[in-house]
C-alpha atoms as a PDB file:
ATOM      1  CA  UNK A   1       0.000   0.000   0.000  1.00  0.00           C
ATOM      2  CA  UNK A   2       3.014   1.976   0.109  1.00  0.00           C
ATOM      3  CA  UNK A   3       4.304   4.603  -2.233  1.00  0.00           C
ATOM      4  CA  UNK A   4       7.360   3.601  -4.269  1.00  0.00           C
ATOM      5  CA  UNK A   5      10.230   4.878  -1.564  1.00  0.00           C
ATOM      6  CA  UNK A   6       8.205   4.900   0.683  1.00  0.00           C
ATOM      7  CA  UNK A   7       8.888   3.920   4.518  1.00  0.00           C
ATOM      8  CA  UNK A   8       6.368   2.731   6.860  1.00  0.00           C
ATOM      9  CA  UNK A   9       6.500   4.813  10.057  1.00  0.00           C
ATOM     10  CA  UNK A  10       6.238   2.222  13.315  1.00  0.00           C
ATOM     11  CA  UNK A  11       2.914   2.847  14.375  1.00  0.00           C
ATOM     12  CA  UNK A  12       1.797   3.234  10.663  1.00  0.00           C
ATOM     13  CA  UNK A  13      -0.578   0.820   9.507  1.00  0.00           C
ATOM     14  CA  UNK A  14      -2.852  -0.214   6.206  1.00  0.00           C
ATOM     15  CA  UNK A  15      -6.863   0.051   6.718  1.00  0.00           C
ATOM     16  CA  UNK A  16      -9.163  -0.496   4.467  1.00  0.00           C
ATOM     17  CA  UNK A  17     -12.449   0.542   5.052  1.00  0.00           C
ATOM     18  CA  UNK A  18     -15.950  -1.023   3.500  1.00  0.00           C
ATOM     19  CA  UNK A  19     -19.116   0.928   3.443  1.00  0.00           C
ATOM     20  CA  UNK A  20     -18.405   4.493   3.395  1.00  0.00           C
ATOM     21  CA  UNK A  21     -21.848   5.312   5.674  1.00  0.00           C
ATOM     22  CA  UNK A  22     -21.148   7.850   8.044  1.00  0.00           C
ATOM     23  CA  UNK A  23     -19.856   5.015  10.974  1.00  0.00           C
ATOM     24  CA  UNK A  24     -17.212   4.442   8.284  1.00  0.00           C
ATOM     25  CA  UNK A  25     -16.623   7.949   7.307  1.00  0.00           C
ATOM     26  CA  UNK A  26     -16.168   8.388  11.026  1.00  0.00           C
ATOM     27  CA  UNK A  27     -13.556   5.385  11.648  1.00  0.00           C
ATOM     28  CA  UNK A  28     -11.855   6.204   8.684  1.00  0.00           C
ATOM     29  CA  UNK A  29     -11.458  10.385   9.815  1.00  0.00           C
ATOM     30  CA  UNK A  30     -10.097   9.269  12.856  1.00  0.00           C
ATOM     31  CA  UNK A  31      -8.012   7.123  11.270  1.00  0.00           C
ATOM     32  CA  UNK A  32      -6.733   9.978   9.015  1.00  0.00           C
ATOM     33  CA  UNK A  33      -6.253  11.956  11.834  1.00  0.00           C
ATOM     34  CA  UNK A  34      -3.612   9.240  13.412  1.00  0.00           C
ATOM     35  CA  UNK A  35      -1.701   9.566   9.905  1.00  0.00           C
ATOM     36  CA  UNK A  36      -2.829   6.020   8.948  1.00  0.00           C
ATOM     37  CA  UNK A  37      -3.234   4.552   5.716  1.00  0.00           C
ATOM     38  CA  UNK A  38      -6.479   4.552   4.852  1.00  0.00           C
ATOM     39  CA  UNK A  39      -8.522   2.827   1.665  1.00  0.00           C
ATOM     40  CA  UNK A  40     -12.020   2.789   1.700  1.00  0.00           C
ATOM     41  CA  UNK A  41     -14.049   1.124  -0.662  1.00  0.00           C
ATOM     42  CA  UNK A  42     -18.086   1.606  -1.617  1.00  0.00           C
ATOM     43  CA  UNK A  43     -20.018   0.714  -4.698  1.00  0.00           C
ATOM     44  CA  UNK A  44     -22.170   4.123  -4.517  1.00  0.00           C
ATOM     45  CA  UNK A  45     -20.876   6.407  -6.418  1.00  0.00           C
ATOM     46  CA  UNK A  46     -22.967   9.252  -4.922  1.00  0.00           C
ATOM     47  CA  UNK A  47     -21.210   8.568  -1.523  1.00  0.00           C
ATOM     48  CA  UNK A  48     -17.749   7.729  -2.975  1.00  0.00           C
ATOM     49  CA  UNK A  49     -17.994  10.999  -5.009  1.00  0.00           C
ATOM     50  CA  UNK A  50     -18.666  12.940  -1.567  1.00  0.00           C
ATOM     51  CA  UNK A  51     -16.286  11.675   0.988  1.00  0.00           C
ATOM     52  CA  UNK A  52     -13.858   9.724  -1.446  1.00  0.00           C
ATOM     53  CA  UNK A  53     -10.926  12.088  -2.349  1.00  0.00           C
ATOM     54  CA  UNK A  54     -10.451  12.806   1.795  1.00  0.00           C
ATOM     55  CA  UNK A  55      -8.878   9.541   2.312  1.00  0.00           C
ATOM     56  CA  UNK A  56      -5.667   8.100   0.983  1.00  0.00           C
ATOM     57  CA  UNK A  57      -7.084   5.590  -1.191  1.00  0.00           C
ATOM     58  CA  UNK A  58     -11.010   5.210  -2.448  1.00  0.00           C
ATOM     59  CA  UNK A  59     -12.262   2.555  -4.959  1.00  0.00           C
ATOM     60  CA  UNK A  60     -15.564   2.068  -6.306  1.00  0.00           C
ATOM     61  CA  UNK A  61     -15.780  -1.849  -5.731  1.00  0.00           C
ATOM     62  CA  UNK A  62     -18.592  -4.751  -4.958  1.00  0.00           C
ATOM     63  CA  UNK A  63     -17.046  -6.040  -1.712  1.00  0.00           C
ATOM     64  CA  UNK A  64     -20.091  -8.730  -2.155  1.00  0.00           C
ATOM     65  CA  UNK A  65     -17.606  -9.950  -5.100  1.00  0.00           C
ATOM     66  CA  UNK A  66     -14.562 -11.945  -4.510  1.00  0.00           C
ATOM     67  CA  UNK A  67     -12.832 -10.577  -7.716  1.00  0.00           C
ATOM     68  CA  UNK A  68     -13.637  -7.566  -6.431  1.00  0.00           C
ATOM     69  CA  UNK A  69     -11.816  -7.575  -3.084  1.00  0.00           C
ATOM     70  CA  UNK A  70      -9.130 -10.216  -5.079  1.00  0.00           C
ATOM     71  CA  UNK A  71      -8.425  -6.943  -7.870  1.00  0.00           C
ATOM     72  CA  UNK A  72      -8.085  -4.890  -4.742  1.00  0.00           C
ATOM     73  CA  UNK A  73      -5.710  -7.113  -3.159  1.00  0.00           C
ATOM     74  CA  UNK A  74      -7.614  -6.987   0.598  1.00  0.00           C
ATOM     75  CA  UNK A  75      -5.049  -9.192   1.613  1.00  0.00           C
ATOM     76  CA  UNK A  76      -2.500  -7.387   1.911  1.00  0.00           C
ATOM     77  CA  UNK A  77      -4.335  -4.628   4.478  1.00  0.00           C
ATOM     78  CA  UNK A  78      -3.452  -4.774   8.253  1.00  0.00           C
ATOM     79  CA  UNK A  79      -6.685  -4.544   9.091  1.00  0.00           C
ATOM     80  CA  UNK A  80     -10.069  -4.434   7.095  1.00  0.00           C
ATOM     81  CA  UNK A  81     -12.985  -3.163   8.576  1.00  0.00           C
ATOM     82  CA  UNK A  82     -16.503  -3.795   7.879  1.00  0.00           C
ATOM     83  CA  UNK A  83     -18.639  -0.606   8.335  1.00  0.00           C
ATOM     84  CA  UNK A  84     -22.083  -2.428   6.477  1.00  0.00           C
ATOM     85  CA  UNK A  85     -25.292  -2.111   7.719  1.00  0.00           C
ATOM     86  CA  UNK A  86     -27.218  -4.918   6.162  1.00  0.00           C
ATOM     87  CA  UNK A  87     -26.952  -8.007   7.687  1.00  0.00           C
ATOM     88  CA  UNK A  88     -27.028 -10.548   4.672  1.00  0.00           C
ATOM     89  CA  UNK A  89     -24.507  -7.892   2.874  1.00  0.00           C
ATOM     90  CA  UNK A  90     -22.240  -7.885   6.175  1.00  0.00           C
ATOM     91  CA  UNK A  91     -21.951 -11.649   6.424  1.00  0.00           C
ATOM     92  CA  UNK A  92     -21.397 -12.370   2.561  1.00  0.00           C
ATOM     93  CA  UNK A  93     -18.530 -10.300   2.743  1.00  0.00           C
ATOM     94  CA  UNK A  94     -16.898 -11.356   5.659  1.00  0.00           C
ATOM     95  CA  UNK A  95     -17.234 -14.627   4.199  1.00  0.00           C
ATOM     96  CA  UNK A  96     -15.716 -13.334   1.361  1.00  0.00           C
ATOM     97  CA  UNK A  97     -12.688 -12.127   3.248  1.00  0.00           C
ATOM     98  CA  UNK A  98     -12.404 -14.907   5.419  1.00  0.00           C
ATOM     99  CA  UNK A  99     -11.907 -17.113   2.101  1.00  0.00           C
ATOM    100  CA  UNK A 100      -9.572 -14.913   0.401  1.00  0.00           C
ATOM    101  CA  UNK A 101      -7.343 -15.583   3.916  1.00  0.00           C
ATOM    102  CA  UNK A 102      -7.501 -11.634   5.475  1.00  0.00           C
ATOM    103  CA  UNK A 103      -6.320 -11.966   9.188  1.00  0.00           C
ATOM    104  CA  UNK A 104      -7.636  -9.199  10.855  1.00  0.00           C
ATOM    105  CA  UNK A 105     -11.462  -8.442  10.421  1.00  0.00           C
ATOM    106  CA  UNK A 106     -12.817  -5.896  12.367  1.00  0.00           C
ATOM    107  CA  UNK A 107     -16.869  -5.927  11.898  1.00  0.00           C
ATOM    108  CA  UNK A 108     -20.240  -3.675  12.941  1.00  0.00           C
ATOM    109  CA  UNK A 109     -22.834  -5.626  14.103  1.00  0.00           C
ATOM    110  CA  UNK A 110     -26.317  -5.046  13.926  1.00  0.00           C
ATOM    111  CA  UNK A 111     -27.500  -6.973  16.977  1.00  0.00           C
ATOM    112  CA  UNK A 112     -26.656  -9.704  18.944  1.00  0.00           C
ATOM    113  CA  UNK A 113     -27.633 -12.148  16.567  1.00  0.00           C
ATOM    114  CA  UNK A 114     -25.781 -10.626  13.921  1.00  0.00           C
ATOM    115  CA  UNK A 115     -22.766 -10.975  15.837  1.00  0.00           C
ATOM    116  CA  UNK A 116     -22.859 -14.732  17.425  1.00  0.00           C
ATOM    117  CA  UNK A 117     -23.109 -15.671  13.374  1.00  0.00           C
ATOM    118  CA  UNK A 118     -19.893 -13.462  12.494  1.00  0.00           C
ATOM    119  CA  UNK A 119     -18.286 -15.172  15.129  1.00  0.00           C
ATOM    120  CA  UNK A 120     -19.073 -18.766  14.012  1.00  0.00           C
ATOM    121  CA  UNK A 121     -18.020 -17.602  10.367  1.00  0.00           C
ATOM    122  CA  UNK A 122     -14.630 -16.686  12.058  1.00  0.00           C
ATOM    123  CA  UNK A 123     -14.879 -13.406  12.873  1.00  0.00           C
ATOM    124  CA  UNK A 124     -13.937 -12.728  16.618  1.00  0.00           C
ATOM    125  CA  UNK A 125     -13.851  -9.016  16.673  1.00  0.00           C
ATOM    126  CA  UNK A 126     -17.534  -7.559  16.024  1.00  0.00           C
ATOM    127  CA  UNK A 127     -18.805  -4.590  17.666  1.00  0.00           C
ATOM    128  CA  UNK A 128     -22.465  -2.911  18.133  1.00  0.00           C
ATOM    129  CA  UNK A 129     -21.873   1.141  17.859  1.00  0.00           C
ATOM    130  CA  UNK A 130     -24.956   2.383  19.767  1.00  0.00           C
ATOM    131  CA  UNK A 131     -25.635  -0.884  22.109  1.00  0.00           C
ATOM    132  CA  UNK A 132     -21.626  -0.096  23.342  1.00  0.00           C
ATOM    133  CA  UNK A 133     -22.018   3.708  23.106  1.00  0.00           C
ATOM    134  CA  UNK A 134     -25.647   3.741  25.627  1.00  0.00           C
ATOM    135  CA  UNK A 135     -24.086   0.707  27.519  1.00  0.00           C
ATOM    136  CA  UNK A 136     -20.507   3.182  28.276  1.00  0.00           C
ATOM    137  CA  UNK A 137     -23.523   6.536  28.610  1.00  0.00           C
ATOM    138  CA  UNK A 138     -24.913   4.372  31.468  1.00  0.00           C
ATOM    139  CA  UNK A 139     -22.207   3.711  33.633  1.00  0.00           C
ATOM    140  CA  UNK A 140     -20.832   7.057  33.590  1.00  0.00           C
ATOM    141  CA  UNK A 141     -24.434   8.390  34.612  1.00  0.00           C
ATOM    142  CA  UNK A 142     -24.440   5.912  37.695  1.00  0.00           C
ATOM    143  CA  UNK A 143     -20.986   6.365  38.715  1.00  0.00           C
ATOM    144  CA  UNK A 144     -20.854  10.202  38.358  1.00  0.00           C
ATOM    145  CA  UNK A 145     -17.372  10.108  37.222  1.00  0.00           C
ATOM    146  CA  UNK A 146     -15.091  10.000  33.920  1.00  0.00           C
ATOM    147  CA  UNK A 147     -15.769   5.944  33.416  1.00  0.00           C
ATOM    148  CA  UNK A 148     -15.027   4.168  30.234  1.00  0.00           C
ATOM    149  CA  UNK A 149     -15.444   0.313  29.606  1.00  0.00           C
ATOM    150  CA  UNK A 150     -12.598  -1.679  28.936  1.00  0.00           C
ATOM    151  CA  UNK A 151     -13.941  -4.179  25.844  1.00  0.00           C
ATOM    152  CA  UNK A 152     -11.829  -7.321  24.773  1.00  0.00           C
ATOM    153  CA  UNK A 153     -14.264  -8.385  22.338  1.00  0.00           C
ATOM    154  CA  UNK A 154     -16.981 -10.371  21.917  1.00  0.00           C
ATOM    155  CA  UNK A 155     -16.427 -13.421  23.444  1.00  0.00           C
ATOM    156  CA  UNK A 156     -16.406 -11.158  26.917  1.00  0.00           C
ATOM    157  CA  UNK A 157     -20.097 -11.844  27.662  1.00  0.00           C
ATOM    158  CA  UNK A 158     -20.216 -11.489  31.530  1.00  0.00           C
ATOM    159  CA  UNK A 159     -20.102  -8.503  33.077  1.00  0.00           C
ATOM    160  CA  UNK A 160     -17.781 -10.169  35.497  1.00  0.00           C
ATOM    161  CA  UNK A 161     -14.821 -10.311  33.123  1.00  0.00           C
ATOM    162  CA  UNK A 162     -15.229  -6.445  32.241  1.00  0.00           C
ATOM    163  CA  UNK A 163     -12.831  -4.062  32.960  1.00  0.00           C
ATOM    164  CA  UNK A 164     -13.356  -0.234  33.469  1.00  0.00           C
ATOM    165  CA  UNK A 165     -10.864   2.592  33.220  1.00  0.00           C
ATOM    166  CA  UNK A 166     -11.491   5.539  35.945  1.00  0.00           C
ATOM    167  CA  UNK A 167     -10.151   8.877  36.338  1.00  0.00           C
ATOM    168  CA  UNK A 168     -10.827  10.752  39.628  1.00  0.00           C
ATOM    169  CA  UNK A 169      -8.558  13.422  41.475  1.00  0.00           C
ATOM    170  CA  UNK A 170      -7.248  12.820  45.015  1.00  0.00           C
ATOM    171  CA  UNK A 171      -9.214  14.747  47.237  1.00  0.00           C
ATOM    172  CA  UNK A 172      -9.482  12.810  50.622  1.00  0.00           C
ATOM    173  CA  UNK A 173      -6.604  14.590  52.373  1.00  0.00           C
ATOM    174  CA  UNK A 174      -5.951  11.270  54.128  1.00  0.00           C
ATOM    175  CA  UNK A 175      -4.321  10.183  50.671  1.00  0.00           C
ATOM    176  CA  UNK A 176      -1.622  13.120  50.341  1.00  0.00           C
ATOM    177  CA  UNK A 177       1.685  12.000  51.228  1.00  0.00           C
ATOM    178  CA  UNK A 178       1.024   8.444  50.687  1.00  0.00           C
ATOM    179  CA  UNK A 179       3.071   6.040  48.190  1.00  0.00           C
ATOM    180  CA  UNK A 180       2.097   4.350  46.271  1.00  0.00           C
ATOM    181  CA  UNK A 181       2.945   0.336  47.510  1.00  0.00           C
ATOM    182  CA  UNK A 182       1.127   1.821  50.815  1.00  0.00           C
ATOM    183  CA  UNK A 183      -1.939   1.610  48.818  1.00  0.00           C
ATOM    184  CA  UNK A 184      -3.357  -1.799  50.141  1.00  0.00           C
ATOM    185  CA  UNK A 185      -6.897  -0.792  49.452  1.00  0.00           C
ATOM    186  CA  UNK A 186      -6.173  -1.012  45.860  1.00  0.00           C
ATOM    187  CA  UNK A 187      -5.626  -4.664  45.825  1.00  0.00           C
ATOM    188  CA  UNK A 188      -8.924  -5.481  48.300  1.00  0.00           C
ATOM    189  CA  UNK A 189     -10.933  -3.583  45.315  1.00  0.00           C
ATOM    190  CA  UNK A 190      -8.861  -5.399  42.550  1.00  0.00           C
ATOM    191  CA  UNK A 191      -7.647  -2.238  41.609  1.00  0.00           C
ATOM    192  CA  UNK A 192      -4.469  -0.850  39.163  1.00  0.00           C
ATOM    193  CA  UNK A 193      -3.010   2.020  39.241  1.00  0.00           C
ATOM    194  CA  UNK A 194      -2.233   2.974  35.750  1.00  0.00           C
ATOM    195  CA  UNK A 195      -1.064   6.616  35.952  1.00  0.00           C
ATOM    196  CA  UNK A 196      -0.987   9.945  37.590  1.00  0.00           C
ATOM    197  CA  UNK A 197      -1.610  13.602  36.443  1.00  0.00           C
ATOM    198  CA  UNK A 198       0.006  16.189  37.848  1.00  0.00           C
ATOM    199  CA  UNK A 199       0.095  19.446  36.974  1.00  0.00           C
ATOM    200  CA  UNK A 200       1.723  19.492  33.356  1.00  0.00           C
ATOM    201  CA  UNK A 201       2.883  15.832  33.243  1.00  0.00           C
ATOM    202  CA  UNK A 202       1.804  12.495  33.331  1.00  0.00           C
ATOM    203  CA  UNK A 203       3.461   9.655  35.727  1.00  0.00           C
ATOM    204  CA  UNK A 204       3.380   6.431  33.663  1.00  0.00           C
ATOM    205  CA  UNK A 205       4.757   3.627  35.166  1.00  0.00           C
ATOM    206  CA  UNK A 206       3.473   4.582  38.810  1.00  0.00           C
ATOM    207  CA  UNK A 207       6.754   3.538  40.635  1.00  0.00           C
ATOM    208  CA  UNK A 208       5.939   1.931  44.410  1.00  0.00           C
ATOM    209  CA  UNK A 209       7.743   5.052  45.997  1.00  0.00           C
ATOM    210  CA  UNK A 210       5.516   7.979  44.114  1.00  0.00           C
ATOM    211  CA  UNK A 211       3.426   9.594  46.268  1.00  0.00           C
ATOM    212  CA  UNK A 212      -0.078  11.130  46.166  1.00  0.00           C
ATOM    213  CA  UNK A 213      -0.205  14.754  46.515  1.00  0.00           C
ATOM    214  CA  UNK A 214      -3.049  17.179  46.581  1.00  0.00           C
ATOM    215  CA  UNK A 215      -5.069  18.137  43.083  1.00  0.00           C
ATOM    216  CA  UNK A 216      -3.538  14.789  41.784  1.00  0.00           C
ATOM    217  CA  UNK A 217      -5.947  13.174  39.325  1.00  0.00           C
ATOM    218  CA  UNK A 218      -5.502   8.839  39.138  1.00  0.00           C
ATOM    219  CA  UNK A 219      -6.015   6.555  36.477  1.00  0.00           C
ATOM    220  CA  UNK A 220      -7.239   3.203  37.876  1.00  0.00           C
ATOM    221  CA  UNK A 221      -8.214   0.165  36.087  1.00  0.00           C
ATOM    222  CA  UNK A 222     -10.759  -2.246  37.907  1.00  0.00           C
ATOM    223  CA  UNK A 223     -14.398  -4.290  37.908  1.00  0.00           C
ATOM    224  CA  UNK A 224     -17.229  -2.221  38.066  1.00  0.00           C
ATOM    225  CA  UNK A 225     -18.485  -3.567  41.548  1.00  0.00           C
ATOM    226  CA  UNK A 226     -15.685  -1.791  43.264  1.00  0.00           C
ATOM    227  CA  UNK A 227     -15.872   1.538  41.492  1.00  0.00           C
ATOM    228  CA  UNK A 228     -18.395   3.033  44.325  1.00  0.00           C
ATOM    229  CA  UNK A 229     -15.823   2.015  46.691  1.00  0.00           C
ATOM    230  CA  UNK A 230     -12.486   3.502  45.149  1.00  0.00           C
ATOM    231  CA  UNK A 231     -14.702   6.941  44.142  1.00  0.00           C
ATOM    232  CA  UNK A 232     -15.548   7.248  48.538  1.00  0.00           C
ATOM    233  CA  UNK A 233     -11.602   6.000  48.923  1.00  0.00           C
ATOM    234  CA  UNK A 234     -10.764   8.625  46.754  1.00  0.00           C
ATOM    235  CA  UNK A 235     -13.044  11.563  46.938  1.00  0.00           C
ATOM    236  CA  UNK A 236     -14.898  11.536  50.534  1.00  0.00           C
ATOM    237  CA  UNK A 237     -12.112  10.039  52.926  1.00  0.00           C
ATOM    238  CA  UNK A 238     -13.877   7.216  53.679  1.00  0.00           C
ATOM    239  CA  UNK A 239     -10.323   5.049  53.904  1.00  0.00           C
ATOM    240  CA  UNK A 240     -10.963   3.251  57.316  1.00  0.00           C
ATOM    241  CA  UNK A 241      -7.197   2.605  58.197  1.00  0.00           C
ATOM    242  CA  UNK A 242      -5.753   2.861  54.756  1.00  0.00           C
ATOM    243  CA  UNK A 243      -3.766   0.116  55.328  1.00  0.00           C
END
């Protein structure tokens, strides 16, 4: 996918993009805006002539046919994502990919349904936009705080095995001064901490001798049944003996 000369920066990757709806205009902008390589391909012209020319590479090809995505050489993409709406469209052309041997398939589902069948046709990463994006809406409501959802996928179907990123600042004075390895609460809520902001700059790793001071704000990774727990730890002082 590269220019003659050219030289793939590290973190520089090849996308290609079917169904250029707005989801996929929006995946592929984003994309863009990391300096990826991005191709996208749609058989209407109306939408190809539109948003077309503001990615690296459009082409006005049937990903329904195999010759189609074989004259494209989808193949050879690090990852191809599949932005289609229809559900009979969607699975043909996974299947599609899947026989022509592409690796990484990245998928919108429609529903539930939709998704257990991309996943017996091979497919293990699938994804449902607005079902994630209300699910994500909801916990930040209950939890009153900056709260995103860790997802690994599909196959993650309890809410057990989910993992949830939280930033809060340090404001139970109790927590000033302390280090970091003094932090046993952490580990009684199953808790990491990923990172601290202070100020102008970010402490990533957290080393065991770092210690909390006032207007700090914490990155913690955990389960979402100890998240009302670390926010009172955190926030309100309730810390017991802060062992």
């Amino acid at each position: 996918m590269l220019g003659i000369g050219g030289k793939k920066q590290e973190l520089e990757k090849d996308y290609c993009i079917i169904g250029l709806n707005e989801f996929g205009y929006a995946i592929g902008k984003i994309l863009m805006g990391e300096e990826q390589n991005v191709t996208v391909i749609e058989k209407d012209t109306e939408l190809l002539n539109r948003w077309g020319t503001e990615f690296t590479n459009s082409s006005n090809y049937d990903a329904m046919q195999v010759k189609d995505l074989q004259d494209l050489g989808v193949q050879d993409f690090d990852y191809v994502i599949v932005c289609i709406d229809d559900i009979e469209e969607s699975i043909s052309i996974c299947s599609n990919l899947k026989e022509l041997g592409v690796e990484n398939i990245l998928a919108r589902a429609k529903n539930k349904l939709h998704q257990k069948v991309l996943k017996l046709i091979g497919v293990d990463h699938s994804f449902i936009p607005e079902f994630d994006i209300v699910k994500d809406l909801v916990y930040q409501t209950m939890f009153g705080l900056k709260v995103d959802r860790l997802s690994f996928g599909a196959s993650s179907n309890s809410p057990s095995e989910e993992l949830f990123s939280i930033r809060m600042e340090v404001e139970n004075p109790q927590l000033w001064g302390r280090t970091a390895a003094s932090l046993s609460f952490l580990r009684e809520n199953e808790a990491t901490l990923v990172s601290i902001k202070r100020v102008a700059q970010i402490l990533i790793p957290v080393l065991p001798e770092e210690t909390l001071k006032e207007g700090d704000i914490v990155l913690l990774v955990s389960r979402k049944e100890h998240i009302s727990n670390l926010k009172n730890l955190f926030e309100y002082g309730a810390t017991k003996d802060n062992n």
